[in-house]
PDB file of N, CA and C in Angstrom:
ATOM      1  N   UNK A   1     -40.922   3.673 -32.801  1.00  0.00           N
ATOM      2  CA  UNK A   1     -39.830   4.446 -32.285  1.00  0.00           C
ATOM      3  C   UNK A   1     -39.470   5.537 -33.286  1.00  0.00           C
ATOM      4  N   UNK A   2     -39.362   6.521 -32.956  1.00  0.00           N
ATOM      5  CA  UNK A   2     -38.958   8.058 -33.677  1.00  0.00           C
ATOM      6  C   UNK A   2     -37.483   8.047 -33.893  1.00  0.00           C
ATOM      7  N   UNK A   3     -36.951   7.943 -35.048  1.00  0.00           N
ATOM      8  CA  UNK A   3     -35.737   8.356 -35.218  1.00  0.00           C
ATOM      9  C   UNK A   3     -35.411   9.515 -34.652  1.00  0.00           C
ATOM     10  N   UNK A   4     -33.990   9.976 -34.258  1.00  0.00           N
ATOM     11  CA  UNK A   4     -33.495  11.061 -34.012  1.00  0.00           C
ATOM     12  C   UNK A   4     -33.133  11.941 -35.191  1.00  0.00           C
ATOM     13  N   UNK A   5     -32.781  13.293 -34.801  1.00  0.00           N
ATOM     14  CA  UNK A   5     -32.726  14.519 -35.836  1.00  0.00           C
ATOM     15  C   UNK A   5     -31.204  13.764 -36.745  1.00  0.00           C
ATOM     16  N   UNK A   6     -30.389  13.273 -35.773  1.00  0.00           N
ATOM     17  CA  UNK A   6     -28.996  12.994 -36.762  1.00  0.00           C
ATOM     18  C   UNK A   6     -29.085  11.698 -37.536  1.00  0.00           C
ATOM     19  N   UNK A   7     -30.486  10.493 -36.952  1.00  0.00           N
ATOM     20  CA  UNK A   7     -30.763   9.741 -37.975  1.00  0.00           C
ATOM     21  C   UNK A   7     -31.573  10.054 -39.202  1.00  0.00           C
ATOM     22  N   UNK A   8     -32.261  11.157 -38.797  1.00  0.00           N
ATOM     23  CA  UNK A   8     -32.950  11.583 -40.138  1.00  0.00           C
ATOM     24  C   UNK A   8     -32.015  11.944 -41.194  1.00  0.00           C
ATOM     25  N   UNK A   9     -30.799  12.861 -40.130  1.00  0.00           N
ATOM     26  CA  UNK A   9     -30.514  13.635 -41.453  1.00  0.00           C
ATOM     27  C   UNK A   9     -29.497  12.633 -42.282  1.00  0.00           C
ATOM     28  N   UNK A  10     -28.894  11.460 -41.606  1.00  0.00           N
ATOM     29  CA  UNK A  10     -28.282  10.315 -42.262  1.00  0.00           C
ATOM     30  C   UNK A  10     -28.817  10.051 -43.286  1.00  0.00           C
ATOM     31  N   UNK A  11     -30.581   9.324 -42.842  1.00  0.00           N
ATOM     32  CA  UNK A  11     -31.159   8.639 -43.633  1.00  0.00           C
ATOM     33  C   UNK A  11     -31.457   9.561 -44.845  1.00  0.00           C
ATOM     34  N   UNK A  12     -31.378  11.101 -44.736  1.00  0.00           N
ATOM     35  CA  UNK A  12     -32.398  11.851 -45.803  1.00  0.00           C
ATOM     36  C   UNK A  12     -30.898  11.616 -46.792  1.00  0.00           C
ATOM     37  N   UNK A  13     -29.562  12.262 -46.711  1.00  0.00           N
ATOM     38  CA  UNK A  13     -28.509  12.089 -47.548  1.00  0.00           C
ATOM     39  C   UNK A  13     -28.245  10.777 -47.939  1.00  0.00           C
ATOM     40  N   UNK A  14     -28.437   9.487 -47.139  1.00  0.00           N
ATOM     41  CA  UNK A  14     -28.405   8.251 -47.445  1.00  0.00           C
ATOM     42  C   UNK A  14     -29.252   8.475 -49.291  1.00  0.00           C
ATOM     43  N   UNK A  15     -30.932   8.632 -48.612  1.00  0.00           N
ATOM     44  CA  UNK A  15     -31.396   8.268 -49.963  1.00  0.00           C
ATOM     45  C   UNK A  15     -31.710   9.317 -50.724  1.00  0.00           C
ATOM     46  N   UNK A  16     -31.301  10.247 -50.941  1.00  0.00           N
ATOM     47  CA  UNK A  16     -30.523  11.489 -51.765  1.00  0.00           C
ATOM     48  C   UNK A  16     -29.476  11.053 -52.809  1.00  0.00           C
ATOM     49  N   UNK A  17     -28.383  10.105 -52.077  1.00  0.00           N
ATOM     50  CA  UNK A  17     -27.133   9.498 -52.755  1.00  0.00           C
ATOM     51  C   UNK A  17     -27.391   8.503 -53.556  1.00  0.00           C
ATOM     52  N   UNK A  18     -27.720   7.750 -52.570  1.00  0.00           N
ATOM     53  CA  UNK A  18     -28.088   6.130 -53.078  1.00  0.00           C
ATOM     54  C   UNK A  18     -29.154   5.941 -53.535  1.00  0.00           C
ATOM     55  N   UNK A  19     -31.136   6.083 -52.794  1.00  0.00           N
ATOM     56  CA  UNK A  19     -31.967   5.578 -53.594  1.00  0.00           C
ATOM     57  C   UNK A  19     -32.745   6.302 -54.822  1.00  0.00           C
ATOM     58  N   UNK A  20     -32.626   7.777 -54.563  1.00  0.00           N
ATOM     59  CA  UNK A  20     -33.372   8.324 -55.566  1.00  0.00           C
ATOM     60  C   UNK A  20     -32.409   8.772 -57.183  1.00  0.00           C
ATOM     61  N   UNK A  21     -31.878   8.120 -57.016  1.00  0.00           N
ATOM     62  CA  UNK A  21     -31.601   8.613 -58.419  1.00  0.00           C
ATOM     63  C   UNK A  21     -31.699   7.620 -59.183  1.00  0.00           C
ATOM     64  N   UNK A  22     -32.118   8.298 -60.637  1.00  0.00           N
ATOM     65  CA  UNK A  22     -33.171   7.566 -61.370  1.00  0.00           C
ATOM     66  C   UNK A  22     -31.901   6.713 -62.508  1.00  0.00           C
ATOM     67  N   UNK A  23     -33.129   5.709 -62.403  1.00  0.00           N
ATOM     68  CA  UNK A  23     -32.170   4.509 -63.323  1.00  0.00           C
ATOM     69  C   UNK A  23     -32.946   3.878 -64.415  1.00  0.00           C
ATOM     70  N   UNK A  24     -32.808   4.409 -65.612  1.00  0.00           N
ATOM     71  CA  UNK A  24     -34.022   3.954 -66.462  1.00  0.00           C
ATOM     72  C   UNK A  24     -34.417   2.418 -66.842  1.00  0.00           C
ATOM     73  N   UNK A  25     -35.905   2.299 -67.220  1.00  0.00           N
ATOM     74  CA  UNK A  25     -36.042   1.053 -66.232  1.00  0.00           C
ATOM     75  C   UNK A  25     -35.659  -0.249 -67.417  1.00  0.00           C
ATOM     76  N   UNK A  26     -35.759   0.272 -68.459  1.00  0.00           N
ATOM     77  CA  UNK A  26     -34.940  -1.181 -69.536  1.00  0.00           C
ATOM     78  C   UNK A  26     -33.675  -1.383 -68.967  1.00  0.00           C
ATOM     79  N   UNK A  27     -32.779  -0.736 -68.597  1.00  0.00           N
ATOM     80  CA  UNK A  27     -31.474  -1.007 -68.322  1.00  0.00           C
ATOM     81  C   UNK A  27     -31.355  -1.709 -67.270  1.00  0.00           C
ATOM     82  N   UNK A  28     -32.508  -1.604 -66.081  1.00  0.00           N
ATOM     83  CA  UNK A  28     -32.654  -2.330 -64.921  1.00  0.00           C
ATOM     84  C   UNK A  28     -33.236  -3.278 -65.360  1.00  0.00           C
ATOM     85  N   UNK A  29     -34.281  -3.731 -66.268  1.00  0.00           N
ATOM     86  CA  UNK A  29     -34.416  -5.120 -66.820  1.00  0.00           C
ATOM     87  C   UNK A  29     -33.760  -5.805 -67.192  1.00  0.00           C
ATOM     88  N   UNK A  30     -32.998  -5.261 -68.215  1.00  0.00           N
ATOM     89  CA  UNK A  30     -31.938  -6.065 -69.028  1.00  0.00           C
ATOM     90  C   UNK A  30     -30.807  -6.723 -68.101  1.00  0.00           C
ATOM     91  N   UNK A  31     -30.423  -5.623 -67.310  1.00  0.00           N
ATOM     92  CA  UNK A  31     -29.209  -6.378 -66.378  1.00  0.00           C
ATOM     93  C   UNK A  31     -29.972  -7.759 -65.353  1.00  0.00           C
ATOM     94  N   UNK A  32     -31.084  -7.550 -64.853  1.00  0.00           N
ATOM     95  CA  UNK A  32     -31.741  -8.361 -64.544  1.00  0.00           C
ATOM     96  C   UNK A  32     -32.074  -9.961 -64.795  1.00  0.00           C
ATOM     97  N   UNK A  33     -32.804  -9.386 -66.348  1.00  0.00           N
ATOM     98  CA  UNK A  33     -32.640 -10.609 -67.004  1.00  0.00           C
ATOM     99  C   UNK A  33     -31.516 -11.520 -67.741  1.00  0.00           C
ATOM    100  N   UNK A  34     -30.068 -10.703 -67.247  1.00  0.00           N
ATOM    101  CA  UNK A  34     -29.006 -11.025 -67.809  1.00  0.00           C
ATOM    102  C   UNK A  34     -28.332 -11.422 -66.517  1.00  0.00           C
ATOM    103  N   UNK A  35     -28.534 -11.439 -65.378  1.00  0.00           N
ATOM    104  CA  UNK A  35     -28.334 -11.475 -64.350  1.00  0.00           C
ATOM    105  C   UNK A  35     -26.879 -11.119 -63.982  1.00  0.00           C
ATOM    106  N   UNK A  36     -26.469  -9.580 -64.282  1.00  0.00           N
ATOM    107  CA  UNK A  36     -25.485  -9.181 -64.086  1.00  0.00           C
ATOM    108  C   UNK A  36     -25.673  -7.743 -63.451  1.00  0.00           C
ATOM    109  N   UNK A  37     -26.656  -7.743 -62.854  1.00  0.00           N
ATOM    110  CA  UNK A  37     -26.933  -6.442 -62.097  1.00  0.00           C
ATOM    111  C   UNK A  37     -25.948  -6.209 -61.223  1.00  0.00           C
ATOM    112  N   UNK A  38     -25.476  -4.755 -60.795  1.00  0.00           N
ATOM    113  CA  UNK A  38     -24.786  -4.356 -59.769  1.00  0.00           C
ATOM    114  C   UNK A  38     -25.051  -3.341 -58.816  1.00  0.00           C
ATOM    115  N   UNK A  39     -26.759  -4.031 -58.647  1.00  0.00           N
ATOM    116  CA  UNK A  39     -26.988  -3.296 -57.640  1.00  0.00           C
ATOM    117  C   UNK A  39     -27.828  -4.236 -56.684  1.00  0.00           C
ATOM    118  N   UNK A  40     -28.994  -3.493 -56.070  1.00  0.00           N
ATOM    119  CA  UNK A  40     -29.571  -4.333 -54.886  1.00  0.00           C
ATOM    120  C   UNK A  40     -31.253  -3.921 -55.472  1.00  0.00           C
ATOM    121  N   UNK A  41     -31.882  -4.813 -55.596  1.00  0.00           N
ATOM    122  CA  UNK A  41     -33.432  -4.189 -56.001  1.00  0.00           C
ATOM    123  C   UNK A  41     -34.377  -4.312 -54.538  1.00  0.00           C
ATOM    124  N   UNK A  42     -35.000  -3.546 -54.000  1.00  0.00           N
ATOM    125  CA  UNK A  42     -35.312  -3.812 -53.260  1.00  0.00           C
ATOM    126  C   UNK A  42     -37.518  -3.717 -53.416  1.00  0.00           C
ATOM    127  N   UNK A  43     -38.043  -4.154 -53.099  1.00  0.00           N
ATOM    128  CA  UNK A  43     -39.535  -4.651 -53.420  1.00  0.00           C
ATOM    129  C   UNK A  43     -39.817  -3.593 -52.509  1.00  0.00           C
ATOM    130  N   UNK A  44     -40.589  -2.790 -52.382  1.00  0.00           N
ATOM    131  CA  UNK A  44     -41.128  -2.020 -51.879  1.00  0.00           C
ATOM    132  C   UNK A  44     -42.808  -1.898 -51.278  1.00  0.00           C
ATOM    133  N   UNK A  45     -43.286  -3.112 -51.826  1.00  0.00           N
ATOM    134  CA  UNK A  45     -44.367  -3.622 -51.694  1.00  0.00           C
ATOM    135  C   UNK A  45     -44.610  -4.517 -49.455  1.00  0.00           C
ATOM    136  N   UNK A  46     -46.087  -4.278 -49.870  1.00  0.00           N
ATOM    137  CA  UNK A  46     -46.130  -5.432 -48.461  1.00  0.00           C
ATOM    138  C   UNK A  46     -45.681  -6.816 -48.420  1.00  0.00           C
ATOM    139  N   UNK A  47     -44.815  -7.288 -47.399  1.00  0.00           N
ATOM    140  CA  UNK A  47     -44.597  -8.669 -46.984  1.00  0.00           C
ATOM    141  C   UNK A  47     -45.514  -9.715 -47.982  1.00  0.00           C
ATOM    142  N   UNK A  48     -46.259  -9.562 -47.779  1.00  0.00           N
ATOM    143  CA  UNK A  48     -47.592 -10.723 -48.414  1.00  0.00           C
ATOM    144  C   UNK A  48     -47.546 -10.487 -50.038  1.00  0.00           C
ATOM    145  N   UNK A  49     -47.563  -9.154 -50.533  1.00  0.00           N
ATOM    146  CA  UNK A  49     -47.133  -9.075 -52.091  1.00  0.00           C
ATOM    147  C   UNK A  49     -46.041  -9.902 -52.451  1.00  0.00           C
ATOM    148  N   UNK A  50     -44.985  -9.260 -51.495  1.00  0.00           N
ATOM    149  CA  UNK A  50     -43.818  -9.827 -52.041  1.00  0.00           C
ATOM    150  C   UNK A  50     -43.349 -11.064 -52.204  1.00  0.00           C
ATOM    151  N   UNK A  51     -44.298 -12.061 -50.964  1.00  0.00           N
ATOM    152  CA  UNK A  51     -44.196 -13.631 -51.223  1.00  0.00           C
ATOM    153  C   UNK A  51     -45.094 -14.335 -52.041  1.00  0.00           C
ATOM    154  N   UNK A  52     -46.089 -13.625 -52.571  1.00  0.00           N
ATOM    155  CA  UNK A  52     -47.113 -14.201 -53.783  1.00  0.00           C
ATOM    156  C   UNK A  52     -45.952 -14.043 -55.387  1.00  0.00           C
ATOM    157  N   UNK A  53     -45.281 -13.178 -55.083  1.00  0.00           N
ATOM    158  CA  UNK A  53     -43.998 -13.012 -56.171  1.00  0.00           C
ATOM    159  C   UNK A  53     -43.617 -11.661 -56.433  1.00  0.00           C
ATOM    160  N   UNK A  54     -42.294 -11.774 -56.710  1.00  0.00           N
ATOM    161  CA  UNK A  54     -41.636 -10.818 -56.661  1.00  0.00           C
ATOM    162  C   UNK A  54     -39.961 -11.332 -57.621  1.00  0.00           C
ATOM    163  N   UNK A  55     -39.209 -10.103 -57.801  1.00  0.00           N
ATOM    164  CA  UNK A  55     -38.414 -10.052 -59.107  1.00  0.00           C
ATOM    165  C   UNK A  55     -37.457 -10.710 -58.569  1.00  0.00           C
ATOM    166  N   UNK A  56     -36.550 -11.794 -59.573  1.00  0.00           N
ATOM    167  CA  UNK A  56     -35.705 -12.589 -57.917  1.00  0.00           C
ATOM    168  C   UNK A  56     -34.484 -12.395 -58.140  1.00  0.00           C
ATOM    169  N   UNK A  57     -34.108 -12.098 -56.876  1.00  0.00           N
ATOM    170  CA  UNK A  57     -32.896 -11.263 -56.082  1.00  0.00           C
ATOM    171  C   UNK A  57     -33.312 -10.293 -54.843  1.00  0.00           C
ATOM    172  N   UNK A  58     -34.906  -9.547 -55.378  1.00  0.00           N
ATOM    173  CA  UNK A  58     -34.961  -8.600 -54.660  1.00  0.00           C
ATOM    174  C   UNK A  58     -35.178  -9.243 -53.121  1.00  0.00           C
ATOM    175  N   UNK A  59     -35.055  -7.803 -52.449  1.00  0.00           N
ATOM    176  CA  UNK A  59     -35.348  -8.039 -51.087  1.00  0.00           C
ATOM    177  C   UNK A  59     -36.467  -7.206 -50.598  1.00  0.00           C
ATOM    178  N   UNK A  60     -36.942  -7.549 -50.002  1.00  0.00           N
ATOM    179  CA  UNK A  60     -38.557  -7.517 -49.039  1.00  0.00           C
ATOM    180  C   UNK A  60     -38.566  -6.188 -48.107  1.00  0.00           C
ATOM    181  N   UNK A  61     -38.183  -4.792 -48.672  1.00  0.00           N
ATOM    182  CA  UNK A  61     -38.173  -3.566 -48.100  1.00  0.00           C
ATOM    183  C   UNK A  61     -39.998  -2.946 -48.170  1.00  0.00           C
ATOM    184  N   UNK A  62     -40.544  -3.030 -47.305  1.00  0.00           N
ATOM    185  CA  UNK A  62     -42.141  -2.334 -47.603  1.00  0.00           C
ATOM    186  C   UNK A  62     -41.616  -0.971 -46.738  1.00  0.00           C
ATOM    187  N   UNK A  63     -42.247  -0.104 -47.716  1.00  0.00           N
ATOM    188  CA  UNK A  63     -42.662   1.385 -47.755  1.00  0.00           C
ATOM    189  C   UNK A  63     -42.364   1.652 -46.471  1.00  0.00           C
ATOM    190  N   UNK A  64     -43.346   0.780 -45.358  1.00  0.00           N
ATOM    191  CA  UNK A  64     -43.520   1.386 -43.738  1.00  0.00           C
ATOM    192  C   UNK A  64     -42.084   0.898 -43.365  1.00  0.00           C
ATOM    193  N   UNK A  65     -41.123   0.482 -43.745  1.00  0.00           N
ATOM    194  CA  UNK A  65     -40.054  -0.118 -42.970  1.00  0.00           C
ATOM    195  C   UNK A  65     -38.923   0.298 -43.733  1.00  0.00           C
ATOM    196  N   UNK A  66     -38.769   1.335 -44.363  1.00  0.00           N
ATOM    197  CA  UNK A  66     -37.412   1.958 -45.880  1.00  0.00           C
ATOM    198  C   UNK A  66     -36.955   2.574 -44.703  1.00  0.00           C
ATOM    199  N   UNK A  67     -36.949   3.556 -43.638  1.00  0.00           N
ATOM    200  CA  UNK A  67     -36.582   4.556 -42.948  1.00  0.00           C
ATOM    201  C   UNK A  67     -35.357   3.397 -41.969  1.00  0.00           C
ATOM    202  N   UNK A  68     -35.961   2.249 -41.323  1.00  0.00           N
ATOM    203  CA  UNK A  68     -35.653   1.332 -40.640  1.00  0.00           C
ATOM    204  C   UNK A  68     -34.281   0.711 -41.612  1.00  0.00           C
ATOM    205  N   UNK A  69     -34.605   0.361 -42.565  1.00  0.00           N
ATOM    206  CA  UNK A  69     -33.911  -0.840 -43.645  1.00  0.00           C
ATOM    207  C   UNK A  69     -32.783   0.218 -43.904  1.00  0.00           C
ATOM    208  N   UNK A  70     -32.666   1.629 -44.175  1.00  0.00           N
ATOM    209  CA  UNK A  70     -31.521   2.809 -44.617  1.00  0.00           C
ATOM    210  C   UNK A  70     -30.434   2.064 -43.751  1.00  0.00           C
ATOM    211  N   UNK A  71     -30.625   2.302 -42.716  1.00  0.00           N
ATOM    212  CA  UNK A  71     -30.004   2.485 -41.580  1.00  0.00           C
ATOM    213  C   UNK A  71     -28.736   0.961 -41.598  1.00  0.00           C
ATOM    214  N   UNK A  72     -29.304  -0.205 -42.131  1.00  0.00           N
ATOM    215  CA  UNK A  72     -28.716  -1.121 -42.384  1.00  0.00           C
ATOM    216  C   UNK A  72     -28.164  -1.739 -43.731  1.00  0.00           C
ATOM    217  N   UNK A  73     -28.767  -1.013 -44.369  1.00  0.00           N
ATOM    218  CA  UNK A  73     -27.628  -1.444 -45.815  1.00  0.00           C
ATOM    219  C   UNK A  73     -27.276  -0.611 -46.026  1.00  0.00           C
ATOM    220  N   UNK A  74     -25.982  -1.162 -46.146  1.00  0.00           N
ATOM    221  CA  UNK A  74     -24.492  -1.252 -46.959  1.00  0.00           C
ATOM    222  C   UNK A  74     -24.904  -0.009 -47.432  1.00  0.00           C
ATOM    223  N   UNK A  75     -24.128   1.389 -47.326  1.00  0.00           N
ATOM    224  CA  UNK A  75     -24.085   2.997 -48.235  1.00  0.00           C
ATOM    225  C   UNK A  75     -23.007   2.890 -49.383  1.00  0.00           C
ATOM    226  N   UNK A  76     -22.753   1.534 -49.599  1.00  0.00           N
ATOM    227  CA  UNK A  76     -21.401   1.237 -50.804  1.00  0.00           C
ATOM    228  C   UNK A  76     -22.037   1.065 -52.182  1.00  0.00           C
ATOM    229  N   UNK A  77     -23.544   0.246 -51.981  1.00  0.00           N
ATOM    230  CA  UNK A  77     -24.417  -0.218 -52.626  1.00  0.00           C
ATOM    231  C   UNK A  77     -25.146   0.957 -53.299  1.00  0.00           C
ATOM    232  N   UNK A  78     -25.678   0.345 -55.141  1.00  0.00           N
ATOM    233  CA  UNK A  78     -26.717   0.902 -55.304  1.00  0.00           C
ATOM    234  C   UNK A  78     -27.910   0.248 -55.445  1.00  0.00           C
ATOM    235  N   UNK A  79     -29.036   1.142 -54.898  1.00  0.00           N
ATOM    236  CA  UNK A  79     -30.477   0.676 -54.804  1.00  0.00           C
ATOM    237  C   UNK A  79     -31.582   0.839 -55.673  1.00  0.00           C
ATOM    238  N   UNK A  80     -32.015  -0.372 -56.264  1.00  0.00           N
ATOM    239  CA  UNK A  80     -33.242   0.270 -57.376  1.00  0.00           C
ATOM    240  C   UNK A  80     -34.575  -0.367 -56.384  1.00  0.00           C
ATOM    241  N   UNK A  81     -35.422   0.716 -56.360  1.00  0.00           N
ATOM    242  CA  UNK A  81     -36.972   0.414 -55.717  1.00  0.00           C
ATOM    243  C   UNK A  81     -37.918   0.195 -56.335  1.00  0.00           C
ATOM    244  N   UNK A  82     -38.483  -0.751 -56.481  1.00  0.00           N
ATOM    245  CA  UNK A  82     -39.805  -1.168 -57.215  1.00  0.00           C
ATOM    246  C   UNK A  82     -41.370  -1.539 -55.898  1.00  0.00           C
ATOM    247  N   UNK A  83     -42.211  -0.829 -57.157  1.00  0.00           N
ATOM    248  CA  UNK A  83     -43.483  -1.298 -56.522  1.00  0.00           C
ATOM    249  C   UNK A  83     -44.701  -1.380 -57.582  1.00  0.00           C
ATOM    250  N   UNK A  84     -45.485  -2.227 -57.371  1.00  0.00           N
ATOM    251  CA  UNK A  84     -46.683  -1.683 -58.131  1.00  0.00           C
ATOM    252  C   UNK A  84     -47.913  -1.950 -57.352  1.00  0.00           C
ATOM    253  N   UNK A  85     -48.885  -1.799 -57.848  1.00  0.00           N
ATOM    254  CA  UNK A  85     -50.661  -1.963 -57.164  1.00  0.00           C
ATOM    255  C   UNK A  85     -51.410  -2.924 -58.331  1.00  0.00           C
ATOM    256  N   UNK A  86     -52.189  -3.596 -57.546  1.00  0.00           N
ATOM    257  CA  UNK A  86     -53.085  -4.011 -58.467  1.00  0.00           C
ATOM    258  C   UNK A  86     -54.408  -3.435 -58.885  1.00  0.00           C
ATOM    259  N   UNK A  87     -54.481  -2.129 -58.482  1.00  0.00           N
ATOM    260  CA  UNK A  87     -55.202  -0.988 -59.014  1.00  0.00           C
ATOM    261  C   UNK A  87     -55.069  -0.510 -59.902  1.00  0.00           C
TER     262      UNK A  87
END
């Protein structure tokens, strides 16, 4: 299903605000491993990555489904995105 022009332009200021701005990544460890983060990490990886393991708290956002997932979390929240390859 094709978003509409006024969900795009939601979603594009959504992650304009909230996901792209950069959060350097010791500070996102540390709160992590201190478990006092105040934000939302979200895995960016495929379903199947993410249940072989993944950083815990996060939630199970893959790439093909971020446009979908905007639309439902919380715009109060901040979002850190992680991914990697085994390439």
């Amino acid at each position: 299903m094709k978003p509409s022009p006024e969900q795009l332009a939601r979603l594009k200021a959504n992650y304009e605000d909230k996901l792209f701005s950069e959060v350097e990544i010791n500070a996102v460890k540390e709160k992590v491993q201190q478990g006092r983060g105040v934000f939302v990490l979200l895995d960016a990886r495929s379903r199947d990555d993410f249940l072989e393991g993944h950083i815990r708290g996060a939630l199970s956002v893959p790439v093909s489904q971020a446009a979908a997932a905007a639309t439902s979390l919380p715009a109060d929240r901040q979002y850190v995105t992680y991914c990697w390859s085994h390439t």
